[in-house]
Protein backbone atom coordinates (compact mmCIF):
# COMPACT_ATOMS: atom_id res chain seq x y z
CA UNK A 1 26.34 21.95 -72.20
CA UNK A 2 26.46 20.59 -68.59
CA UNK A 3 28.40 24.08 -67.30
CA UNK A 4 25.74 25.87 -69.25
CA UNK A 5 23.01 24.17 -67.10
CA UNK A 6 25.46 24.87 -63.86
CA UNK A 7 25.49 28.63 -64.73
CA UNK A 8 21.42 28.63 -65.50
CA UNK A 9 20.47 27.78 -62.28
CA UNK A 10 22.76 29.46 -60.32
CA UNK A 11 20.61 32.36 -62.29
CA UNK A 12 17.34 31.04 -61.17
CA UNK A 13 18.64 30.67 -57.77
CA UNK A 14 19.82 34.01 -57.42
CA UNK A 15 16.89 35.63 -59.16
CA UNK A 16 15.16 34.00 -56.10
CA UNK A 17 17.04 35.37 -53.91
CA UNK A 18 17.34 39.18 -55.79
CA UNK A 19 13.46 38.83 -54.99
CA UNK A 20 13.59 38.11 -51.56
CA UNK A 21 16.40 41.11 -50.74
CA UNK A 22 14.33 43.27 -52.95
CA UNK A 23 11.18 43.32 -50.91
CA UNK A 24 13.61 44.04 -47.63
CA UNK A 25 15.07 46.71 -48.85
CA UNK A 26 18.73 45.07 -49.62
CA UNK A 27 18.73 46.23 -45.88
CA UNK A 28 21.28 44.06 -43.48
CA UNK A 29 18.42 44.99 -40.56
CA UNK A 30 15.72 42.21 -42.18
CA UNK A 31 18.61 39.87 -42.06
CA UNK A 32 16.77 37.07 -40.44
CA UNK A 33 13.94 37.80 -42.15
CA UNK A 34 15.70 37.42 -45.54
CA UNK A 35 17.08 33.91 -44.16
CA UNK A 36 13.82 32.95 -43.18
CA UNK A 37 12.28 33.19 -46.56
CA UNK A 38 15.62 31.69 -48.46
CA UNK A 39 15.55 28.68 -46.24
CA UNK A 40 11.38 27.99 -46.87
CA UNK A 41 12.35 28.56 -50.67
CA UNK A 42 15.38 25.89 -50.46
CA UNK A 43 14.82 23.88 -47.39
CA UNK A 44 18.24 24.88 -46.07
CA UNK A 45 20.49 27.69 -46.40
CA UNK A 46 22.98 27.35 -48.96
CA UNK A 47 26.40 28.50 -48.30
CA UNK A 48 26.77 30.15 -51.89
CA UNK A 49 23.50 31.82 -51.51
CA UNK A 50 24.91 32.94 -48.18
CA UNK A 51 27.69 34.81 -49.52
CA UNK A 52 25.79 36.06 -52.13
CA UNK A 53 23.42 37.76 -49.79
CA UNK A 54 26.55 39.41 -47.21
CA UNK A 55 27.57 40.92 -50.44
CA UNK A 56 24.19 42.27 -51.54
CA UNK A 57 23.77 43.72 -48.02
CA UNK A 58 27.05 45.05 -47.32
CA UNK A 59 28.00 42.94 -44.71
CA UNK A 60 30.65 39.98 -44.05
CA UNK A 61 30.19 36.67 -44.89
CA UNK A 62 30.79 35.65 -41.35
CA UNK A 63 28.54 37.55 -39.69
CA UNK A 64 25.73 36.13 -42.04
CA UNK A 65 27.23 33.00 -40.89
CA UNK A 66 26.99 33.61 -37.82
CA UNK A 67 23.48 34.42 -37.51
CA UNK A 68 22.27 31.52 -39.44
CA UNK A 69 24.21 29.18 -37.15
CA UNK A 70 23.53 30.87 -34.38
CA UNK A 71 19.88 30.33 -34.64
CA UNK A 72 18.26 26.98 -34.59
CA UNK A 73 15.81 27.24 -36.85
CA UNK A 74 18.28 27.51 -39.49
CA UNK A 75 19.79 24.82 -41.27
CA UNK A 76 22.99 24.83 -43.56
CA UNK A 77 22.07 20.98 -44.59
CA UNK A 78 19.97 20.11 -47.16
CA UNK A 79 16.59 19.24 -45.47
CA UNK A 80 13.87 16.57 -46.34
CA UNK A 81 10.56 17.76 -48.04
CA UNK A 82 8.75 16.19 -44.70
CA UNK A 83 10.06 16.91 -41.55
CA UNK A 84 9.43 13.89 -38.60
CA UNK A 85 9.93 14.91 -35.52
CA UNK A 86 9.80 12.69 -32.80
CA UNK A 87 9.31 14.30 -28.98
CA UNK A 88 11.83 13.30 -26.53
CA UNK A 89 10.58 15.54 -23.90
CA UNK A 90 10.29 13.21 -20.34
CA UNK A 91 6.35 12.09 -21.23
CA UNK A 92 7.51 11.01 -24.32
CA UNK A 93 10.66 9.25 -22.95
CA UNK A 94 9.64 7.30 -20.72
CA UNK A 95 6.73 5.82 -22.68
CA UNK A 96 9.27 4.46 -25.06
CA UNK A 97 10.34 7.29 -27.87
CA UNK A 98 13.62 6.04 -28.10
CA UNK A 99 11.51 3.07 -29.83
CA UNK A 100 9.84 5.35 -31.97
CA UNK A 101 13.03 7.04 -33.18
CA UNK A 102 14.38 3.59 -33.83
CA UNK A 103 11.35 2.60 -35.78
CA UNK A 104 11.26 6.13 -38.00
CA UNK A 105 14.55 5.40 -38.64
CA UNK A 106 14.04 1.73 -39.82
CA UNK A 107 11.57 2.25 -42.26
CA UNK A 108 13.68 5.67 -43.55
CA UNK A 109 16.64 3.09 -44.25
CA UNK A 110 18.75 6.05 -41.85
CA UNK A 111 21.64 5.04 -39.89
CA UNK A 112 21.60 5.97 -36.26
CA UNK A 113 23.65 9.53 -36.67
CA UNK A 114 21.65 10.35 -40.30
CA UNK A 115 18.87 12.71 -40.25
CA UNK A 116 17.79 13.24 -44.00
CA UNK A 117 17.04 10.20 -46.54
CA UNK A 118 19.32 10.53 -49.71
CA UNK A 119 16.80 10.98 -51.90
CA UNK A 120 15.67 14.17 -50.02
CA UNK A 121 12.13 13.28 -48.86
CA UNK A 122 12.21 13.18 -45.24
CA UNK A 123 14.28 14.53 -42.69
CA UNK A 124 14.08 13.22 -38.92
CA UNK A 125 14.80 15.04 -35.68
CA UNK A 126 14.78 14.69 -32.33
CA UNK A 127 12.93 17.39 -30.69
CA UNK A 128 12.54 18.01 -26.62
CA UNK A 129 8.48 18.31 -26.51
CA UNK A 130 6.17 19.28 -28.82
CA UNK A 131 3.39 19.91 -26.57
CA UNK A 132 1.35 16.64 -26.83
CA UNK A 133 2.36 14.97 -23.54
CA UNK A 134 -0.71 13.34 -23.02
CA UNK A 135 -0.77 11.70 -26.21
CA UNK A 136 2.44 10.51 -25.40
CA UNK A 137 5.05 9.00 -26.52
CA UNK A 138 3.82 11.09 -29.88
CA UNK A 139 6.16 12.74 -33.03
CA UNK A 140 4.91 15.51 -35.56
CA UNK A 141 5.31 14.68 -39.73
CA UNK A 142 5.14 18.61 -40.77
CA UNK A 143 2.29 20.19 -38.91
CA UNK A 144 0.57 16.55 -37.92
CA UNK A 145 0.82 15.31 -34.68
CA UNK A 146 0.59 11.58 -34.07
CA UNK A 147 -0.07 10.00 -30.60
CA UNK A 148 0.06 6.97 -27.75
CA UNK A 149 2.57 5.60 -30.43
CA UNK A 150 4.25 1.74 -30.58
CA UNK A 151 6.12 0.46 -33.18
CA UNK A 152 3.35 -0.90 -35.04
CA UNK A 153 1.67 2.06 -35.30
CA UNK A 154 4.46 3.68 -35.86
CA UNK A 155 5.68 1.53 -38.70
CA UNK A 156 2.12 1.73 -40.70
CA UNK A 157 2.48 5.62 -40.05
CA UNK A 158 5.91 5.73 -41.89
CA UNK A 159 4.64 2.89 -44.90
CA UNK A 160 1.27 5.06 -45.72
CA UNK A 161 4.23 8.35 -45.56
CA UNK A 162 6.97 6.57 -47.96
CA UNK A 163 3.82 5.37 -49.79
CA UNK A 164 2.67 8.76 -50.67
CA UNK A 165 5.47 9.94 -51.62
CA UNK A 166 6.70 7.96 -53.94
CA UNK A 167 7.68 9.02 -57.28
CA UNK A 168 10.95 10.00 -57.78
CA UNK A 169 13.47 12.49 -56.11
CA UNK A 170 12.86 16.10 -54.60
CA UNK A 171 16.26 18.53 -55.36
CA UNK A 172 16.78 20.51 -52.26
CA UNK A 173 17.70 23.80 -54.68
CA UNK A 174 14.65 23.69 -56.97
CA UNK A 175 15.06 25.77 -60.78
């Protein structure tokens, strides 16, 4: 029964993905495109789905490789459903984000080299500005920014976050 399940996503996940090559054509010219709107569907870009699509669209498996690692905004790791990202840009660092960081990563329960909490809710990165030096030292959770940040701010940011969220676990590939 459990291999049955295996098989029936892998179904629903390539269906996804059929629909997504479909409305490019199956053409190896919209390949960032086609990344683009696999890795909003899944967070990340799978590497099964990844050689699924080089053979849809002709192409080798390492060159689809290579242009998802080659950009940034692509991720082959399975990313949070919130993304945290904390400015490190010089504002920022020298009003104390390294303190920030710290404290994001506290409340997460994330080790100093871990960027994604196990249960898949949050991912946090270190980005080098995100335009809101004079609110600094100031990070971004998804499209929010949040300024003139200490760690007690920062700490009832993260608690109202984890609060709102709780609930159970996301799945980065979703049926």
């Amino acid at each position: 029964m459990e291999m049955e399940d295996q098989e029936l996503t892998l179904r629903r996940q390539f269906e996804k993905v059929n629909t997504i090559l479909e409305k490019y054509h199956r053409s190896a010219s919209h390949l960032i495109s086609i990344l683009q709107e696999i890795q909003a569907d899944y967070r990340y870009l799978p590497e099964e789905i990844l050689t699924y699509v080089a053979t849809a669209l002709g192409v080798s498996p390492a060159y689809v490789y290579g242009v998802a690692t080659f950009y940034a905004q692509f991720s082959l790791k399975p990313k949070g459903k919130h993304t945290i990202r904390v400015c490190d840009g010089t504002a920022c660092h020298v009003k104390g984000s390294s303190n920030v960081l710290k404290t994001v990563k506290e409340q997460l329960g994330l080790k100093e080299n871990e960027e994604t909490t196990p249960d898949l809710l949050f991912t946090v990165e270190t980005v080098a500005c995100i335009g809101a030096c004079a609110l600094a030292p100031a990070m971004m959770i998804d499209e929010e920014v949040y300024g003139m940040l200490n760690e007690e701010k920062t700490r009832e940011i993260i608690e109202g976050l984890v609060e709102e969220n709780k609930g159970g676990m996301v799945h980065a590939i979703q049926d």
